[in-house]
PDB file of N, CA and C in Angstrom:
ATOM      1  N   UNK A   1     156.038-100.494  12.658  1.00  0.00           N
ATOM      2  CA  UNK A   1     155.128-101.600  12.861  1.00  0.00           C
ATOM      3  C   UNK A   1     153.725-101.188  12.399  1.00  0.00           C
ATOM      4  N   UNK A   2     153.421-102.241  11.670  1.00  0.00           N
ATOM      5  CA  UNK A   2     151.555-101.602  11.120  1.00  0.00           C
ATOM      6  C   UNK A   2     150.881-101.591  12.349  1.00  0.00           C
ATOM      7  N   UNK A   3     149.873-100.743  12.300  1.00  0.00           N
ATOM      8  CA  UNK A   3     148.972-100.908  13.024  1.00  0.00           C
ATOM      9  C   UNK A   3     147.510-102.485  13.409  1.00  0.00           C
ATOM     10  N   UNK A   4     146.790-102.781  13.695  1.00  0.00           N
ATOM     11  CA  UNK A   4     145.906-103.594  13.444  1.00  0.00           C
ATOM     12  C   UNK A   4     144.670-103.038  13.090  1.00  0.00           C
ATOM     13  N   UNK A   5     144.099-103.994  12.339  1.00  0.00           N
ATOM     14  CA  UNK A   5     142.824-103.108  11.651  1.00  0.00           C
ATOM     15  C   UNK A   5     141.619-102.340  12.517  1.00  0.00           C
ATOM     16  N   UNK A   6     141.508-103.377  13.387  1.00  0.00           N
ATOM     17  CA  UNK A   6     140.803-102.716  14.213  1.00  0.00           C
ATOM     18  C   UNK A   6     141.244-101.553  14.792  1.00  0.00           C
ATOM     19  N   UNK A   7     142.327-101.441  15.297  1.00  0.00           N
ATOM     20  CA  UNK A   7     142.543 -99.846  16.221  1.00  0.00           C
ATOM     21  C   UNK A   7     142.720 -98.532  14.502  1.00  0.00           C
ATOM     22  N   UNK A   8     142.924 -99.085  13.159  1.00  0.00           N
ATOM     23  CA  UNK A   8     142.355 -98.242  12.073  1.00  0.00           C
ATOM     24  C   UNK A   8     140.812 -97.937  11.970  1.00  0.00           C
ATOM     25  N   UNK A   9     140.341 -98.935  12.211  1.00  0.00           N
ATOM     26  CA  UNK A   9     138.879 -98.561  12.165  1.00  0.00           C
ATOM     27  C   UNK A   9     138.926 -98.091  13.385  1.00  0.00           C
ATOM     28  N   UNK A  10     139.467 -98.187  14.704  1.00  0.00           N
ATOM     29  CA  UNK A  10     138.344 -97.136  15.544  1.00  0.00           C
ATOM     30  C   UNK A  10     138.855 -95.350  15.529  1.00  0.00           C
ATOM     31  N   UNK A  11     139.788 -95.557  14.671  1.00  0.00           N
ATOM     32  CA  UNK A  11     140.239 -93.995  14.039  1.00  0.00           C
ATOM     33  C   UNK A  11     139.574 -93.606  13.486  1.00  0.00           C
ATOM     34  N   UNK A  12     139.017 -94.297  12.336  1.00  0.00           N
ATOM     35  CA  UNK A  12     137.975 -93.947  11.525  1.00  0.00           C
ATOM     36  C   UNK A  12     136.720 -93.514  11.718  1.00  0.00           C
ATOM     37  N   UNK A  13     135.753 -94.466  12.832  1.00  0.00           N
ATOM     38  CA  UNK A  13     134.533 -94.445  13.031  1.00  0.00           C
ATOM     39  C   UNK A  13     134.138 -93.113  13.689  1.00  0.00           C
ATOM     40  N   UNK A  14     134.691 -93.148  14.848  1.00  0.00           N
ATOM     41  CA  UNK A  14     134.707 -91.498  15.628  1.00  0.00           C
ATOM     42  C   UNK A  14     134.876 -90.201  14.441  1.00  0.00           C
ATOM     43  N   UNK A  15     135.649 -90.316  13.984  1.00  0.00           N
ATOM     44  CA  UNK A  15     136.197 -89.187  12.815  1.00  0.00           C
ATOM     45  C   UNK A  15     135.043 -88.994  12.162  1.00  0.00           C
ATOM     46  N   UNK A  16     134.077 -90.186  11.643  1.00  0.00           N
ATOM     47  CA  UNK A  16     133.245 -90.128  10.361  1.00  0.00           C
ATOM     48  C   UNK A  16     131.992 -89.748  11.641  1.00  0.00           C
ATOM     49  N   UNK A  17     132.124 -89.906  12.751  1.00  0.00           N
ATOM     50  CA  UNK A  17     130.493 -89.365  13.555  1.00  0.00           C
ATOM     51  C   UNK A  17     131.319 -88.022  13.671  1.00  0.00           C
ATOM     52  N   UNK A  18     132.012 -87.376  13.659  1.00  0.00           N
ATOM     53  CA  UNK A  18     132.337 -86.065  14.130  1.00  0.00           C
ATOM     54  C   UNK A  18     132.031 -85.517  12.912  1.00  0.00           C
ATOM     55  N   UNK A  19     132.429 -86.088  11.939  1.00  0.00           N
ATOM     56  CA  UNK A  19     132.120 -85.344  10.161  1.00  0.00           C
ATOM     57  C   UNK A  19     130.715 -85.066  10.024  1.00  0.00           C
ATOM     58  N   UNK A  20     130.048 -86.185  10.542  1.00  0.00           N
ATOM     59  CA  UNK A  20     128.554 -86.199  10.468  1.00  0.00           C
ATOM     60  C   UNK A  20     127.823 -85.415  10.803  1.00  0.00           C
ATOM     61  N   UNK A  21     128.402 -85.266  12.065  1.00  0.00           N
ATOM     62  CA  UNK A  21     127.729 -83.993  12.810  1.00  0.00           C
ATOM     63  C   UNK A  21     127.944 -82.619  12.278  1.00  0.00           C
ATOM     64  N   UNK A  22     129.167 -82.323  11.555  1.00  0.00           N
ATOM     65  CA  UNK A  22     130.014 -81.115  11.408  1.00  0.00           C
ATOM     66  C   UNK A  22     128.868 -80.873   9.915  1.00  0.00           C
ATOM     67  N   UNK A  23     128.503 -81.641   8.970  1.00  0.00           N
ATOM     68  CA  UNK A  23     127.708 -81.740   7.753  1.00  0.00           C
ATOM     69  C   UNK A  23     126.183 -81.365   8.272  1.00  0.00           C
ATOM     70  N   UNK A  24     125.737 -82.066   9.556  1.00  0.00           N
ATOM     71  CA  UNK A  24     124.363 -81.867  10.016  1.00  0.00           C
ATOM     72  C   UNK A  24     124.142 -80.545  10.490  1.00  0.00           C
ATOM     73  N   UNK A  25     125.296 -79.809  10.767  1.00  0.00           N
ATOM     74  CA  UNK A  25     125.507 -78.075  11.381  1.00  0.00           C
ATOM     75  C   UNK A  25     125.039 -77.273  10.277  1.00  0.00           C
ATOM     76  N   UNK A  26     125.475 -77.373   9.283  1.00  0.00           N
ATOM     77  CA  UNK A  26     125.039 -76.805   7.859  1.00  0.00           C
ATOM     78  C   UNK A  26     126.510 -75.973   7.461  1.00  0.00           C
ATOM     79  N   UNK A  27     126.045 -75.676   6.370  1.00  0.00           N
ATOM     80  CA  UNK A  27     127.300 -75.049   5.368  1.00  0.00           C
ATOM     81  C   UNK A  27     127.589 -73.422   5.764  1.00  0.00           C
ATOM     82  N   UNK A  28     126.593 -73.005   6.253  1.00  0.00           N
ATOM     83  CA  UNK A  28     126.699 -71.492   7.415  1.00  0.00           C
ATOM     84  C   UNK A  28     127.672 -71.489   7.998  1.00  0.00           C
ATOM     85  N   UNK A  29     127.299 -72.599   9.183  1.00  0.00           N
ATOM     86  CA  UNK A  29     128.337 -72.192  10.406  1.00  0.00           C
ATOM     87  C   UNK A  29     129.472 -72.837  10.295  1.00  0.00           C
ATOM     88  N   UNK A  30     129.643 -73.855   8.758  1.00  0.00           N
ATOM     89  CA  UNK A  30     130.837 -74.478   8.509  1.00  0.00           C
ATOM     90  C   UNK A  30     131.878 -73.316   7.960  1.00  0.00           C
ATOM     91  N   UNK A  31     131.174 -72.004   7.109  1.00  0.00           N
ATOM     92  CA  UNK A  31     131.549 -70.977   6.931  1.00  0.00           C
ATOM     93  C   UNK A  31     131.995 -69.830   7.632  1.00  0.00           C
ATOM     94  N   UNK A  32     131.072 -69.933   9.004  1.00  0.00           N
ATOM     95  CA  UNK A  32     131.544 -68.944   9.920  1.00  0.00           C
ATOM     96  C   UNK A  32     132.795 -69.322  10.616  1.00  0.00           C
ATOM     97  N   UNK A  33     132.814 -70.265  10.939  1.00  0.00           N
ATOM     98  CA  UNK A  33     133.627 -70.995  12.001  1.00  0.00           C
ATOM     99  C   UNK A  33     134.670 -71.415  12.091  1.00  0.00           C
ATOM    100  N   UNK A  34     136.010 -70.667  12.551  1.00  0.00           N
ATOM    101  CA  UNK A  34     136.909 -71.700  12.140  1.00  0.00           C
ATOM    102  C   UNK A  34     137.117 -72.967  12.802  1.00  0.00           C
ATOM    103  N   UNK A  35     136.708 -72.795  13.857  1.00  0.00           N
ATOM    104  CA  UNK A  35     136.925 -73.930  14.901  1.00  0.00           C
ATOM    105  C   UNK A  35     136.119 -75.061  13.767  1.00  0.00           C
ATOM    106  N   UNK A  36     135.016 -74.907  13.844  1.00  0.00           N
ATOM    107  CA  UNK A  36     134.592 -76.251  12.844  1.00  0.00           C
ATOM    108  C   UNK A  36     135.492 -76.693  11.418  1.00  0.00           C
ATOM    109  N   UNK A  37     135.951 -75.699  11.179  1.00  0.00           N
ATOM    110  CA  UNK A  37     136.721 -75.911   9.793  1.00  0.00           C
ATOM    111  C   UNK A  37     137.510 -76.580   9.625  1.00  0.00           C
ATOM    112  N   UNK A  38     138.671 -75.921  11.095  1.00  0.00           N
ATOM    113  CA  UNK A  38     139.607 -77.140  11.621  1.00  0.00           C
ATOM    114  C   UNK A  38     139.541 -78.458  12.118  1.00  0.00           C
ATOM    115  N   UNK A  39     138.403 -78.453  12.490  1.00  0.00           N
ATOM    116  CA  UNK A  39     137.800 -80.076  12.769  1.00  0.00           C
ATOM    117  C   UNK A  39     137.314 -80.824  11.711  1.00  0.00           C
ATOM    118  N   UNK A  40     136.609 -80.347  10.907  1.00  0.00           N
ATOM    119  CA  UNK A  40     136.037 -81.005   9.581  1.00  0.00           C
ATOM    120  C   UNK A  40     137.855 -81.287   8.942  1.00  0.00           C
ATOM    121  N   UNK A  41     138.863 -80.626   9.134  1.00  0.00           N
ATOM    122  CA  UNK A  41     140.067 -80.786   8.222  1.00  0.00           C
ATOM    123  C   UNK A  41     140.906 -81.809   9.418  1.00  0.00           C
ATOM    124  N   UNK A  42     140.512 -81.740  10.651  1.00  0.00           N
ATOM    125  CA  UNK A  42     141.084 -82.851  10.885  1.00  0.00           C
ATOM    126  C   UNK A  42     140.443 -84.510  11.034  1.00  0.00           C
ATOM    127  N   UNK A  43     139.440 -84.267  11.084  1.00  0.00           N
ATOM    128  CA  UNK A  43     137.969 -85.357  11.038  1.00  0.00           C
ATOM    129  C   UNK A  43     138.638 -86.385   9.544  1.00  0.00           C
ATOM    130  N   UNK A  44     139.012 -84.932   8.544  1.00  0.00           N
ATOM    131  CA  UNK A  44     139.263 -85.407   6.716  1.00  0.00           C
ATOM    132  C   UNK A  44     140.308 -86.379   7.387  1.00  0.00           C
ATOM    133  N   UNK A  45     141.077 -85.675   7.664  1.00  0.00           N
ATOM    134  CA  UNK A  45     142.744 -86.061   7.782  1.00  0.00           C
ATOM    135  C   UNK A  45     142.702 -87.649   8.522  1.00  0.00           C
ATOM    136  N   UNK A  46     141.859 -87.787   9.620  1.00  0.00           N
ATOM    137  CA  UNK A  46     142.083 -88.659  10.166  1.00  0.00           C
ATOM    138  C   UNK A  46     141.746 -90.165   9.654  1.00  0.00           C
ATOM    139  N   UNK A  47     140.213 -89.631   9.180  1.00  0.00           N
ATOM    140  CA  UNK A  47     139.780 -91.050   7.970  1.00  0.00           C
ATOM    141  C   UNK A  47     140.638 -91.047   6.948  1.00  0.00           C
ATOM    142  N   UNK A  48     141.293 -90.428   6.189  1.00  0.00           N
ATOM    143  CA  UNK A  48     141.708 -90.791   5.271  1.00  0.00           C
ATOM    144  C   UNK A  48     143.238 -91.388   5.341  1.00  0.00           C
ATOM    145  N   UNK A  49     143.917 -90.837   6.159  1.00  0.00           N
ATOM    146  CA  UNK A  49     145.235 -91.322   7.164  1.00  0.00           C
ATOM    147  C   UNK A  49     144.948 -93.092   7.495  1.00  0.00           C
ATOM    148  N   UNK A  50     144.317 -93.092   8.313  1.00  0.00           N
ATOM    149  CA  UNK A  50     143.382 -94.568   8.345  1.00  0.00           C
ATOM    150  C   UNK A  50     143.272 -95.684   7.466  1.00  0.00           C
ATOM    151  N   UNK A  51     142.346 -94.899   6.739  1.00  0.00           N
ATOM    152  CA  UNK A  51     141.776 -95.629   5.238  1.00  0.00           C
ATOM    153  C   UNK A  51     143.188 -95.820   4.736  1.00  0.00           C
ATOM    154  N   UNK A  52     143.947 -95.298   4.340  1.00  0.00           N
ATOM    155  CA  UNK A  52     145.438 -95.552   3.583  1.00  0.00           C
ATOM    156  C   UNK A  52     146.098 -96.947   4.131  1.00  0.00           C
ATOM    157  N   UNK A  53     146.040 -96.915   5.162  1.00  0.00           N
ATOM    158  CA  UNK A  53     147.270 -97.871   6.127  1.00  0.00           C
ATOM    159  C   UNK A  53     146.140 -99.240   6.400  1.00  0.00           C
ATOM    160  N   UNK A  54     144.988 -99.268   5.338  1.00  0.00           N
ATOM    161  CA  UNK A  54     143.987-100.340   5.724  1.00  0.00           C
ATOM    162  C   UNK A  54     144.595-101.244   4.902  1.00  0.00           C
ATOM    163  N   UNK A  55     144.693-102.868   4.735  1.00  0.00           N
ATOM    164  CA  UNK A  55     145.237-103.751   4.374  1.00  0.00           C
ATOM    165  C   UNK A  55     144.112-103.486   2.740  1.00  0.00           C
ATOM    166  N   UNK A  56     144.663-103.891   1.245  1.00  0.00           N
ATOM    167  CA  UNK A  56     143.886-103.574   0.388  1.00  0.00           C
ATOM    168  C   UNK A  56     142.830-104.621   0.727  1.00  0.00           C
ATOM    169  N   UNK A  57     142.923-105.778   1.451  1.00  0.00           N
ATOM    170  CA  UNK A  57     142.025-107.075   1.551  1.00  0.00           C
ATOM    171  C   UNK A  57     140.639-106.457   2.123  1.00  0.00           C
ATOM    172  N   UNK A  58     141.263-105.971   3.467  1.00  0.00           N
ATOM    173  CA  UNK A  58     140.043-105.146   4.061  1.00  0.00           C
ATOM    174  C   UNK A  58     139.347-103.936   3.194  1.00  0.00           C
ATOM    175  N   UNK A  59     139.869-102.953   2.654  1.00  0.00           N
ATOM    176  CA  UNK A  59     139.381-101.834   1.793  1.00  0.00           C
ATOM    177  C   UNK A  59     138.578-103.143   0.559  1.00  0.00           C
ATOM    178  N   UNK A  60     139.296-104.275  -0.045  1.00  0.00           N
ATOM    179  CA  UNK A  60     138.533-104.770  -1.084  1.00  0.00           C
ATOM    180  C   UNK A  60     137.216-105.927  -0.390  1.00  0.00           C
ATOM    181  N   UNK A  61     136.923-105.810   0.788  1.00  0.00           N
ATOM    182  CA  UNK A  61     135.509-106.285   1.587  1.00  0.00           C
ATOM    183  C   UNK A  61     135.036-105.575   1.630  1.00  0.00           C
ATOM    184  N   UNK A  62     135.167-104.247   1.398  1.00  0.00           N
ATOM    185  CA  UNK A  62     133.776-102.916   1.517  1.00  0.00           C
ATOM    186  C   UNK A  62     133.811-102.419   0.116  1.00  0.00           C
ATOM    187  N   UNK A  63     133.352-103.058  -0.868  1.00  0.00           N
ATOM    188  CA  UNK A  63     133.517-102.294  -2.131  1.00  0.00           C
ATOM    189  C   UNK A  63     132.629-101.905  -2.455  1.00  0.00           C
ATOM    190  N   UNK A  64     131.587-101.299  -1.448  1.00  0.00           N
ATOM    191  CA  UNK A  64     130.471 -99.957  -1.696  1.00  0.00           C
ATOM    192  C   UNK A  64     131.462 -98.294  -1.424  1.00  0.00           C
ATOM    193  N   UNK A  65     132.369 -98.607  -0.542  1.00  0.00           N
ATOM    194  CA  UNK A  65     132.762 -97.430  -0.198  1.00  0.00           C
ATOM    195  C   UNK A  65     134.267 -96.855  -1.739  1.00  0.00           C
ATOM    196  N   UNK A  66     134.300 -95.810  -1.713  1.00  0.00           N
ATOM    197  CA  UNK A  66     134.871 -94.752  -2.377  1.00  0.00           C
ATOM    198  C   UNK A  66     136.220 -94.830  -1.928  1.00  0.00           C
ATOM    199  N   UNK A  67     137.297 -95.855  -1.294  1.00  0.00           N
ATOM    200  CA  UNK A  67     138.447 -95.553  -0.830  1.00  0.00           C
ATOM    201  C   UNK A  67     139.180 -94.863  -1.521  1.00  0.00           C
ATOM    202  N   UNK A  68     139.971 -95.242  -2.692  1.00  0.00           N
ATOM    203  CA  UNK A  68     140.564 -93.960  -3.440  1.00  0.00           C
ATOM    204  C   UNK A  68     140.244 -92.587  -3.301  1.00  0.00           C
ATOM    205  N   UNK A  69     138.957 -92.457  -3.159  1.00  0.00           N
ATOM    206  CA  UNK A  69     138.348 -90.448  -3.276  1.00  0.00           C
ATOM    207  C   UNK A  69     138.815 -90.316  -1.577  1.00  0.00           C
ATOM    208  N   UNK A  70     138.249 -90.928  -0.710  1.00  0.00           N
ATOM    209  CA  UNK A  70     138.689 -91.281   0.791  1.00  0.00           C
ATOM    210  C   UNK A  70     139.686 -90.916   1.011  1.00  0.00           C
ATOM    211  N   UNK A  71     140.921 -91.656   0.710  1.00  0.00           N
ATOM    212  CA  UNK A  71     142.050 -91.664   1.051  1.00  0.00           C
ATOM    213  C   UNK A  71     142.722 -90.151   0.027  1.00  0.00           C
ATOM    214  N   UNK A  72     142.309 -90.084  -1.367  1.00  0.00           N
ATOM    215  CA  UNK A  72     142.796 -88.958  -2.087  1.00  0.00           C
ATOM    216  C   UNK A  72     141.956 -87.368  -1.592  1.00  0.00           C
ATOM    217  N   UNK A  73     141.289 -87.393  -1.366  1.00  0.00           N
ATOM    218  CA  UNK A  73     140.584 -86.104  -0.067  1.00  0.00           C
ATOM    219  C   UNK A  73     141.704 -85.761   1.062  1.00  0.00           C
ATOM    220  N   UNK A  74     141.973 -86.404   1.974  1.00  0.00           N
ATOM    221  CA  UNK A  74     142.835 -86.730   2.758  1.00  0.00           C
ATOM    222  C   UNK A  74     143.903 -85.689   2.277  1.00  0.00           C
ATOM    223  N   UNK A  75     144.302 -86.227   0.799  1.00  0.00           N
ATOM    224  CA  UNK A  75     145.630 -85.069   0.627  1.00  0.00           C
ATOM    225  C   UNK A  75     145.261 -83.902   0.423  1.00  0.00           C
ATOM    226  N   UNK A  76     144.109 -83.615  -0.600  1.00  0.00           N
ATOM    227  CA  UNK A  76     143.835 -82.551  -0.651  1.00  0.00           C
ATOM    228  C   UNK A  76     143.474 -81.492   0.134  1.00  0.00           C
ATOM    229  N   UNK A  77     142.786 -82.125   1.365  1.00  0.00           N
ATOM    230  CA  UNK A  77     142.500 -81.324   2.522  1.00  0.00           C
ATOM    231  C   UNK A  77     143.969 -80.747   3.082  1.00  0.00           C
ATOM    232  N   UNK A  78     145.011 -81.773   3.109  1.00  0.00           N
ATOM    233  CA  UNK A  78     146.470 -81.446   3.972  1.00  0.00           C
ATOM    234  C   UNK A  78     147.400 -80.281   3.198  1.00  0.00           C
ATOM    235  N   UNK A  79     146.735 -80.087   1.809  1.00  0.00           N
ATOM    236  CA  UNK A  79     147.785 -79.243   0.603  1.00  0.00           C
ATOM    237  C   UNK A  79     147.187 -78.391   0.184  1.00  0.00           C
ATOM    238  N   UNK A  80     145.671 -78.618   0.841  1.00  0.00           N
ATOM    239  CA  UNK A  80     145.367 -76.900   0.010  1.00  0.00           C
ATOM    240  C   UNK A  80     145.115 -75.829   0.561  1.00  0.00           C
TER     241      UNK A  80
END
C-alpha cells in the first residue's frame, strides 16, 4: 500500500533539519565522527527513500528542487 504524501513529507522534513544541522557542525567533526557519519548516511537515506515513493505530480509542484540528484544520492550513499 503507498504511503500518503504527507506522512512522506514528514520523513523528509525531520531528515533534512537533522542534515542541516550535521552540515552546520562542519566538515571536521563530520570527519572525526562516526556517529555523525552514520546519521548524515541515514538522514541521506531517509530523504531520498521518501523523495522516490513521492507521486511524480507532487515532485513536478516543486520544480526548484533537484529530485533526481535527491533521490539518486540516496543510492549512492546505500552502495558506496
Amino acid at each position: 500500500m503507498r504511503r500518503p504524501v504527507d506522512k512522506l513529507l514528514e520523513d523528509i522534513i525531520p531528515a533534512a533539519d537533522v542534515a542541516r544541522e550535521i552540515v552546520d557542525r562542519g566538515r571536521d567533526r563530520f570527519e572525526s565522527d562516526l556517529v555523525t557519519q552514520f546519521g548524515a548516511e541515514a538522514a541521506v537515506g531517509r530523504i531520498g527513500d521518501a523523495a522516490s515513493k513521492l507521486p511524480e505530480e507532487v515532485r513536478a509542484s516543486m520544480p526548484g528542487l533537484p529530485w533526481k540528484e535527491i533521490i539518486g544520492f540516496r543510492i549512492v550513499v546505500d552502495h558506496a
